[in-house]
N, C-alpha and C. Protein backbone atom coordinates (compact mmCIF):
# COMPACT_ATOMS: atom_id res chain seq x y z
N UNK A 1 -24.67 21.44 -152.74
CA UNK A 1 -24.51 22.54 -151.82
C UNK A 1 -25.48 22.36 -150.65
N UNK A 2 -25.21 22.61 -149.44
CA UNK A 2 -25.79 22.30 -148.14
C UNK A 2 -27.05 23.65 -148.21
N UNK A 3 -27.93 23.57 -147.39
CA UNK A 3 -28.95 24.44 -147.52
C UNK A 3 -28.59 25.19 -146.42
N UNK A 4 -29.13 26.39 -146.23
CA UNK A 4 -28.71 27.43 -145.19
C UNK A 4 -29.34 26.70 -143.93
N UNK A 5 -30.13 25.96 -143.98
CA UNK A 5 -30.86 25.27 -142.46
C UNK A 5 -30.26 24.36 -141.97
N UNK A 6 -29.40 23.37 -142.99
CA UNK A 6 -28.81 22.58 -142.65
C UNK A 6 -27.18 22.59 -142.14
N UNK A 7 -26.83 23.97 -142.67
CA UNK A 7 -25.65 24.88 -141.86
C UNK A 7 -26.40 25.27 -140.90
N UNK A 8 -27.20 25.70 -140.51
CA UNK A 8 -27.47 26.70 -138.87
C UNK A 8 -27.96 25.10 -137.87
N UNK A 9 -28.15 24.32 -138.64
CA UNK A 9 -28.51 23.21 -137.62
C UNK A 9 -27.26 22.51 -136.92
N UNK A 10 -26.09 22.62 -138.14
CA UNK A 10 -25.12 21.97 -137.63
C UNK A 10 -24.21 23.24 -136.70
N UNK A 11 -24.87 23.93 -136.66
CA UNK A 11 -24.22 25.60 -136.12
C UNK A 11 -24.97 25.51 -134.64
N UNK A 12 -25.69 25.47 -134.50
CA UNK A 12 -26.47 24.57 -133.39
C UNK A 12 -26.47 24.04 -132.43
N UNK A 13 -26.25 22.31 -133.31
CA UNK A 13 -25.85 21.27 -132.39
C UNK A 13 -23.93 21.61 -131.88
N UNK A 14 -23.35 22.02 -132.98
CA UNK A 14 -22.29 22.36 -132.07
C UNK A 14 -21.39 23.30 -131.28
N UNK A 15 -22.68 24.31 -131.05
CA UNK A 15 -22.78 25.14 -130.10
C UNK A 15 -22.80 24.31 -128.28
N UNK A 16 -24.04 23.40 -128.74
CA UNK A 16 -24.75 22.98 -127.54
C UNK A 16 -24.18 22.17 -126.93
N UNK A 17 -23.14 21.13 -127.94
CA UNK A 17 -22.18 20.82 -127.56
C UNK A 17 -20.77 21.10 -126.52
N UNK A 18 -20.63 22.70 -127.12
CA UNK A 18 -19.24 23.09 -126.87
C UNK A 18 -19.79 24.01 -125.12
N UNK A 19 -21.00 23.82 -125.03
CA UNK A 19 -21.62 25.08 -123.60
C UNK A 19 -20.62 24.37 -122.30
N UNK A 20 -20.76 22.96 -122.25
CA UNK A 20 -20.24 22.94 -120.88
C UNK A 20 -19.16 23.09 -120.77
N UNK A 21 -17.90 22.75 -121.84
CA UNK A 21 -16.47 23.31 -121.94
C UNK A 21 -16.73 24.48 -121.89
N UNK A 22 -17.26 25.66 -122.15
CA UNK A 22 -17.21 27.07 -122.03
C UNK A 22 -17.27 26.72 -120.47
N UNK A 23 -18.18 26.45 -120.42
CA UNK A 23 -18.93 27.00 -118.66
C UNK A 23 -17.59 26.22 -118.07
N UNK A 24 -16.82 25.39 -117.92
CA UNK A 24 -16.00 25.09 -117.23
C UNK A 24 -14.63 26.14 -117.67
N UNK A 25 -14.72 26.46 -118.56
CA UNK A 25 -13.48 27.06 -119.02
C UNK A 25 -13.24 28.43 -117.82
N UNK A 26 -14.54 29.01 -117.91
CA UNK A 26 -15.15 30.18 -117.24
C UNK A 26 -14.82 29.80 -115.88
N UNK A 27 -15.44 28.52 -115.32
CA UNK A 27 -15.14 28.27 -113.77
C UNK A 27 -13.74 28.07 -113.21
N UNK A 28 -13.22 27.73 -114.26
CA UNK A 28 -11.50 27.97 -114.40
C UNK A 28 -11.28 29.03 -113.98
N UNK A 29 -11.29 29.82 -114.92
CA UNK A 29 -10.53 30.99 -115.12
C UNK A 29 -11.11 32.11 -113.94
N UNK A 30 -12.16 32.43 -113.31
CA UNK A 30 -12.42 32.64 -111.97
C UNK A 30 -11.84 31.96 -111.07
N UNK A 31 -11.39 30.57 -110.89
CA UNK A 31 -10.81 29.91 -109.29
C UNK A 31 -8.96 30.84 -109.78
N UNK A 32 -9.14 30.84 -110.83
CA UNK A 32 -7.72 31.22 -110.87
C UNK A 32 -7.57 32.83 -110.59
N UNK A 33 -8.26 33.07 -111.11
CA UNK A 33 -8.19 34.55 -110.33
C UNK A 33 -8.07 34.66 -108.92
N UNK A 34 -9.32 34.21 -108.57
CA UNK A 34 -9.42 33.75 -107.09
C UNK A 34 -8.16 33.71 -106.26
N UNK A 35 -7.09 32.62 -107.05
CA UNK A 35 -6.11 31.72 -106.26
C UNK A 35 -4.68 33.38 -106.36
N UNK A 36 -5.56 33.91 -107.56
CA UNK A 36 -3.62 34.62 -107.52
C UNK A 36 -4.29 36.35 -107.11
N UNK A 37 -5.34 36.55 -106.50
CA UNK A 37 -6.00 37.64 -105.95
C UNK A 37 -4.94 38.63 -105.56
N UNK A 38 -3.83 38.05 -104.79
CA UNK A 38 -2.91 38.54 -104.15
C UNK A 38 -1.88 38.89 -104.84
N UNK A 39 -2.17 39.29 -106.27
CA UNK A 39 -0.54 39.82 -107.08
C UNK A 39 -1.64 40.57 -107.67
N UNK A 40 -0.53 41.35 -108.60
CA UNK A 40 -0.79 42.53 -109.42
C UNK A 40 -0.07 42.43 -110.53
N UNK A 41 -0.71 43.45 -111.66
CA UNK A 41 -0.22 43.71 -112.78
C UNK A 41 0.26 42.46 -113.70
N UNK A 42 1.51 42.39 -114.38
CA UNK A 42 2.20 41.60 -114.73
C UNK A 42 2.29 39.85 -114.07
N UNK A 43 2.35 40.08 -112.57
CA UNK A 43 2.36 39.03 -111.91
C UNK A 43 1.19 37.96 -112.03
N UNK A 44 0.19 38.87 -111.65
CA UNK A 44 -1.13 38.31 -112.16
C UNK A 44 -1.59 37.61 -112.73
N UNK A 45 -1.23 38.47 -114.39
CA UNK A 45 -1.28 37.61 -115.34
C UNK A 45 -0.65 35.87 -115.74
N UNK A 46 0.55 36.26 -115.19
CA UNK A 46 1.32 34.82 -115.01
C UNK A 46 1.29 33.83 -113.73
N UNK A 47 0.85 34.81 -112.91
CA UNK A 47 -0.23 33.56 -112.34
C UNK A 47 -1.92 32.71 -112.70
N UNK A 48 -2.19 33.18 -112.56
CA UNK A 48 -3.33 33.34 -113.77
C UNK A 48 -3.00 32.20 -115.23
N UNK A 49 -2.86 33.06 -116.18
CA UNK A 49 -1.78 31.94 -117.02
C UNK A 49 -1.06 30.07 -116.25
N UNK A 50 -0.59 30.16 -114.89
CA UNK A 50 0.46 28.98 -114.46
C UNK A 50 -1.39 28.03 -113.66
N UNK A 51 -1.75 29.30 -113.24
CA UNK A 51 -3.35 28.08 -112.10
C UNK A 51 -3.67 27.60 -113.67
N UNK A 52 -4.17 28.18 -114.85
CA UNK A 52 -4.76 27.66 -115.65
C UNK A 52 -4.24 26.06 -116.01
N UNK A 53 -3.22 26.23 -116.72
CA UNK A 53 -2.25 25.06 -116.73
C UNK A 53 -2.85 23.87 -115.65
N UNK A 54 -2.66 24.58 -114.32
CA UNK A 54 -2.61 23.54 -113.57
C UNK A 54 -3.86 22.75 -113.55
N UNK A 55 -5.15 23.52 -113.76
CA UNK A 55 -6.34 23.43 -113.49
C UNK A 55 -7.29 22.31 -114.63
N UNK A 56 -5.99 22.31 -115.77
CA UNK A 56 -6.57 21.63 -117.01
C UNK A 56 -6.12 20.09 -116.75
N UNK A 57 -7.04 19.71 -116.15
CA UNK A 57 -6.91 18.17 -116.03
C UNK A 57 -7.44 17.23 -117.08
N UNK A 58 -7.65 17.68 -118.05
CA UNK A 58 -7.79 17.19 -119.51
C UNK A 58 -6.25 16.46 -119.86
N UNK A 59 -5.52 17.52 -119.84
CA UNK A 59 -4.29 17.21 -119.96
C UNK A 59 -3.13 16.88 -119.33
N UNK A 60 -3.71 16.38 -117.44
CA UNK A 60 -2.85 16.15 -116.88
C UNK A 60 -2.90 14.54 -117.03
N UNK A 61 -1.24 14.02 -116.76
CA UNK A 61 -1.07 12.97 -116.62
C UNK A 61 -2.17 11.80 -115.81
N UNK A 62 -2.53 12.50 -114.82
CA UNK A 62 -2.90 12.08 -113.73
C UNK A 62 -4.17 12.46 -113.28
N UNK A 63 -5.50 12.48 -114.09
CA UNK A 63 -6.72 13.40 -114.07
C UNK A 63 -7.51 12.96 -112.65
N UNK A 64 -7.26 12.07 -111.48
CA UNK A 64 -7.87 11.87 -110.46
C UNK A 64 -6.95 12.82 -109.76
N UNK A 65 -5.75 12.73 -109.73
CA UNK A 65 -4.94 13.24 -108.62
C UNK A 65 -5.11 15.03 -109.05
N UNK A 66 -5.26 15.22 -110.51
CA UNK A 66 -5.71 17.02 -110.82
C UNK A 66 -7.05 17.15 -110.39
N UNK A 67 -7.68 16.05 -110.40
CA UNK A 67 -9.50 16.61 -110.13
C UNK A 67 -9.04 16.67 -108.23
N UNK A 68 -8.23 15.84 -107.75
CA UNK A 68 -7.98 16.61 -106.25
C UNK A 68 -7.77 17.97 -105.90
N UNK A 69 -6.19 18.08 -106.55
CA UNK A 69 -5.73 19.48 -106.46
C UNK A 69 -7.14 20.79 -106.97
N UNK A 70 -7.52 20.33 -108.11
CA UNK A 70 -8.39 21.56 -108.35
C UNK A 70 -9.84 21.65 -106.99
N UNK A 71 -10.08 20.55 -106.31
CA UNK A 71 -11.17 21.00 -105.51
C UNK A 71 -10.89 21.24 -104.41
N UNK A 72 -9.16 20.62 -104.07
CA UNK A 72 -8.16 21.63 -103.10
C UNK A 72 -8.64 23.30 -103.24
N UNK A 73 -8.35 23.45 -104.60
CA UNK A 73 -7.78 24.96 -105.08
C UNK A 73 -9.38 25.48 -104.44
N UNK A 74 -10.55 25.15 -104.84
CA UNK A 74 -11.76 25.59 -104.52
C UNK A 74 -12.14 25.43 -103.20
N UNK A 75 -11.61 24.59 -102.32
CA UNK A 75 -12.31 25.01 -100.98
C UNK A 75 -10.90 26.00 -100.03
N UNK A 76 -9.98 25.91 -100.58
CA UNK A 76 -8.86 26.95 -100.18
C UNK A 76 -8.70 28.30 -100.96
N UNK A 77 -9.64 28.43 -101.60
CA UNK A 77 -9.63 29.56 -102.31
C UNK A 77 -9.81 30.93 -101.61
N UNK A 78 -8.69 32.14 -101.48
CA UNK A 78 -9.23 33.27 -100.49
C UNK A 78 -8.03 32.85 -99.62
N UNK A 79 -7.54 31.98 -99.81
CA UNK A 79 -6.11 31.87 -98.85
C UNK A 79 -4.91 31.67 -99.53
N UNK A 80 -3.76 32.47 -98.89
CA UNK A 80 -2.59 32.59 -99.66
C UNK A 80 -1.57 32.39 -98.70
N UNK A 81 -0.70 31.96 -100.04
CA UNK A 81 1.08 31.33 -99.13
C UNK A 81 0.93 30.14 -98.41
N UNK A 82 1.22 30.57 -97.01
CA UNK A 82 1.57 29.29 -96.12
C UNK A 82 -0.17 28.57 -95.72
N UNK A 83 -0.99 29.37 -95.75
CA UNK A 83 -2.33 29.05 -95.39
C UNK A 83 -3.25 28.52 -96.63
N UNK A 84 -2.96 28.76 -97.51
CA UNK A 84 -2.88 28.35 -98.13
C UNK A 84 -2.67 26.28 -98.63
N UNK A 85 -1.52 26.30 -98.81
CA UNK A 85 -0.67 25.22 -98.51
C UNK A 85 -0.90 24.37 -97.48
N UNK A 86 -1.47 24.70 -95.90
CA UNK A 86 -1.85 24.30 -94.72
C UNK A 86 -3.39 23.34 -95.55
N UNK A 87 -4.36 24.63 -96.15
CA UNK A 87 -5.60 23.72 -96.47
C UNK A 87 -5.76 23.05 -97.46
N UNK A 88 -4.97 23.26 -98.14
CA UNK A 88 -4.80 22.30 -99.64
C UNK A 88 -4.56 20.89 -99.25
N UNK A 89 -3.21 20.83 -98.25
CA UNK A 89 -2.73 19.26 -97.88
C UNK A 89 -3.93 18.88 -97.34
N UNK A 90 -4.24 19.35 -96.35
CA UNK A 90 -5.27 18.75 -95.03
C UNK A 90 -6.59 18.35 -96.05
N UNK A 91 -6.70 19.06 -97.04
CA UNK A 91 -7.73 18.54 -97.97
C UNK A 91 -7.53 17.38 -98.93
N UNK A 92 -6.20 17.17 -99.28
CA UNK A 92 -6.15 16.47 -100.49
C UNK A 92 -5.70 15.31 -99.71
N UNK A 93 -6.30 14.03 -99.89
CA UNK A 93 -5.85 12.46 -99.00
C UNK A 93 -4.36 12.14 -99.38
N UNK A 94 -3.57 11.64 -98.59
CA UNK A 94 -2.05 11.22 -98.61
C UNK A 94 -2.53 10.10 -99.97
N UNK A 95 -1.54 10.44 -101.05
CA UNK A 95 -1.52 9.05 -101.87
C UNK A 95 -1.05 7.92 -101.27
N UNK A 96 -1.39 6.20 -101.37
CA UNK A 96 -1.15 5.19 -101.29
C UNK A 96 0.42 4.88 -101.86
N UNK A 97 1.44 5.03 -101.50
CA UNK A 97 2.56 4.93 -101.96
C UNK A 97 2.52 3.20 -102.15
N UNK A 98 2.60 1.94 -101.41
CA UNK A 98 2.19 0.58 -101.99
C UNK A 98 1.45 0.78 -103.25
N UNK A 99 0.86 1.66 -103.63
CA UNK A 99 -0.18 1.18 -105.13
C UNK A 99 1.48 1.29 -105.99
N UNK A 100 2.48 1.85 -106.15
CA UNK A 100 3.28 2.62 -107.64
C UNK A 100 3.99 1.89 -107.36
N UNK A 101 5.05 1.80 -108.47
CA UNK A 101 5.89 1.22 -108.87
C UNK A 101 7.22 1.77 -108.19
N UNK A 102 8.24 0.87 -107.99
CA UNK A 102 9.54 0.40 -106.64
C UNK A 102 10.17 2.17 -107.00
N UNK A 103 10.52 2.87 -108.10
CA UNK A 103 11.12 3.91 -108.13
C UNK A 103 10.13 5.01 -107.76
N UNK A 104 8.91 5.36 -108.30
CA UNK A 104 8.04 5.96 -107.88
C UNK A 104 7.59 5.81 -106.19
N UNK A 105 7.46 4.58 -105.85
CA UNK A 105 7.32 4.34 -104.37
C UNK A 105 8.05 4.94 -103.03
N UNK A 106 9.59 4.90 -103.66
CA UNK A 106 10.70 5.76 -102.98
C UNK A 106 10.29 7.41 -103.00
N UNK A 107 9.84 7.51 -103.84
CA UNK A 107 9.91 9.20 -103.78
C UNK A 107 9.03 9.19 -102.91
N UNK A 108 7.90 8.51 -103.61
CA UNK A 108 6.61 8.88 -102.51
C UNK A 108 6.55 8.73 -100.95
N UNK A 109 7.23 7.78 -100.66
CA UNK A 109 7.45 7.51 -99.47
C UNK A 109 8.36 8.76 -98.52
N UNK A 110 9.41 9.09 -99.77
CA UNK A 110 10.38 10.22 -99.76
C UNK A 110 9.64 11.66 -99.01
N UNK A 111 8.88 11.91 -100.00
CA UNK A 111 8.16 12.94 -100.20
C UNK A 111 7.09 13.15 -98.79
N UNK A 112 6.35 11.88 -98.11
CA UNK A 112 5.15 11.80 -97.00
C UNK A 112 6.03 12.09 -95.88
N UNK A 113 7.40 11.50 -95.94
CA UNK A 113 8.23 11.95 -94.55
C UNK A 113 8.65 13.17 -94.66
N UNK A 114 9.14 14.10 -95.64
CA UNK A 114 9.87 15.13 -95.90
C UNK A 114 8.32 15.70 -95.33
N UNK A 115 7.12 15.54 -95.53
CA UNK A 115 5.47 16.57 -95.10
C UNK A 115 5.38 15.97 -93.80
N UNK A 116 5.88 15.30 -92.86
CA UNK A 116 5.56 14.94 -91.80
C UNK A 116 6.81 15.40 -90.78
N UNK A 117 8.51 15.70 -91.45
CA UNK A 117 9.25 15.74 -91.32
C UNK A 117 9.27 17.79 -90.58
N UNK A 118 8.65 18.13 -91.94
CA UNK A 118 8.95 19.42 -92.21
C UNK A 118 7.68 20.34 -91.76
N UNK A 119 6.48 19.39 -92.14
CA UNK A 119 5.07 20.14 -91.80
C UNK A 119 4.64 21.02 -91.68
N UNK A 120 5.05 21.12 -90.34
CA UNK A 120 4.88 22.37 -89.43
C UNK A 120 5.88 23.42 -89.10
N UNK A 121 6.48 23.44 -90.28
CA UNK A 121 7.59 24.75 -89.91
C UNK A 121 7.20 25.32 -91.80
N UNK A 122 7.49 27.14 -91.40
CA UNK A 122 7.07 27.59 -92.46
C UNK A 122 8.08 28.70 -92.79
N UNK A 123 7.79 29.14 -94.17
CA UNK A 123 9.02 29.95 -94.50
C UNK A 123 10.56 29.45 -94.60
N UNK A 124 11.32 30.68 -94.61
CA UNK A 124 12.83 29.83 -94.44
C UNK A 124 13.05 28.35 -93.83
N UNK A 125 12.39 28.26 -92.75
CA UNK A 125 12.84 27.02 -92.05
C UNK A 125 12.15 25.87 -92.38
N UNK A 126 11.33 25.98 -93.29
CA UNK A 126 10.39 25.24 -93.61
C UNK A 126 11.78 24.74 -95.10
N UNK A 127 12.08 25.46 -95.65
CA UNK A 127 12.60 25.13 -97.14
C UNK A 127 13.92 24.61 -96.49
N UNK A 128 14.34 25.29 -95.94
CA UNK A 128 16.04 24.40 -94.96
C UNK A 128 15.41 23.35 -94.16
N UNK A 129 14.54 23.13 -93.75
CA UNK A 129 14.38 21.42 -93.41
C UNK A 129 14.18 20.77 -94.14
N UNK A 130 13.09 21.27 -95.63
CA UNK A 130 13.41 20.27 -96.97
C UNK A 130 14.60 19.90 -97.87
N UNK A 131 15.69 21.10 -97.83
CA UNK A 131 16.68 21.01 -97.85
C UNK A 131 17.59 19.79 -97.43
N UNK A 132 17.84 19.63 -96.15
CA UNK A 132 18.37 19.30 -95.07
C UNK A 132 18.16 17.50 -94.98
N UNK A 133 16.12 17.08 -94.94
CA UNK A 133 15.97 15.59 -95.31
C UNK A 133 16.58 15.48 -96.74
N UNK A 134 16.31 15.85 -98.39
CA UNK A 134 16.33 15.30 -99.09
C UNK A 134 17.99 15.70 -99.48
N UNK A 135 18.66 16.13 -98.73
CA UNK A 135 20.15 16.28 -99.32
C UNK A 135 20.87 14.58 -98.56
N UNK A 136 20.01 14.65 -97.13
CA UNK A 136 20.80 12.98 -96.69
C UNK A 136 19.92 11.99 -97.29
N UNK A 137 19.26 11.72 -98.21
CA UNK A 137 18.52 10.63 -98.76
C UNK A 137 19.97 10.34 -99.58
C-alpha cells in the first residue's frame, strides 16, 4: 500500500504538470469570448463552443498554420465581421502554394486569386464574386 506522502507527492507533481494546459486552456477560452463578444445568449455559447475548436491546435491537422490563425484571432480581437476578416488576412502570410502537392496546389492557387479577385468587396457582393470565380474554375 502506497503511503499517504507518496500519494500527495504524486498529487503534486501532477498538478504542476497539468498548470500550463490550464493557463492556456483559460487563455483560450477568453480570446474566444473576446472573438464572439458580439452575440448573445444561445448564440454565444456556440460561438464560443466553434472559436474553441478552432483554437485547439493540439488537434489541428496543421499546428503552424492554427498557431497563425490563433495569433490572427489575438491581434484582431475586438473586431467583428468584415473587419474583422480585413485584419486576420493582412496578418496571417499568404501560404507558399509551390511547397503542396499538384491537387492541393490548385486549390491554393484557386483560393489566393478568388482573395485577390474578390478582396475588396464585402457582404453580398463579396460572396457573388466568390460565387461567380469558383463556379468558372
Amino acid at each position: 500500500m502506497k503511503s499517504p506522502l507518496m500519494i500527495l507527492a504524486g498529487a503534486l507533481m501532477a498538478s504542476v504538470f497539468s498548470l500550463p494546459v490550464l493557463a492556456q486552456n483559460a487563455q483560450d477560452r477568453e480570446l474566444a469570448r473576446t472573438l464572439c463578444a458580439d452575440q448573445s445568449g444561445s448564440a454565444f455559447k456556440i460561438c464560443v463552443n466553434q472559436q474553441l475548436r478552432n483554437l485547439d491546435c493540439a488537434s489541428a491537422g496543421n499546428g503552424q498554420q492554427c498557431e497563425m490563425r490563433k495569433q490572427a484571432a489575438r491581434q484582431c480581437a475586438g473586431l467583428f465581421g468584415w473587419d474583422f476578416r480585413q485584419c486576420a488576412q493582412a496578418v496571417i502570410p499568404q501560404l507558399d502554394c509551390s511547397t503542396l502537392r499538384a491537387g492541393e496546389r490548385r486549390q491554393c492557387e484557386l483560393n489566393q486569386t478568388a482573395n485577390t479577385v474578390c478582396g475588396n468587396k464585402s457582404g453580398e457582393e463579396h460572396m457573388n464574386c466568390l460565387r461567380r470565380h469558383f463556379s468558372s474554375q
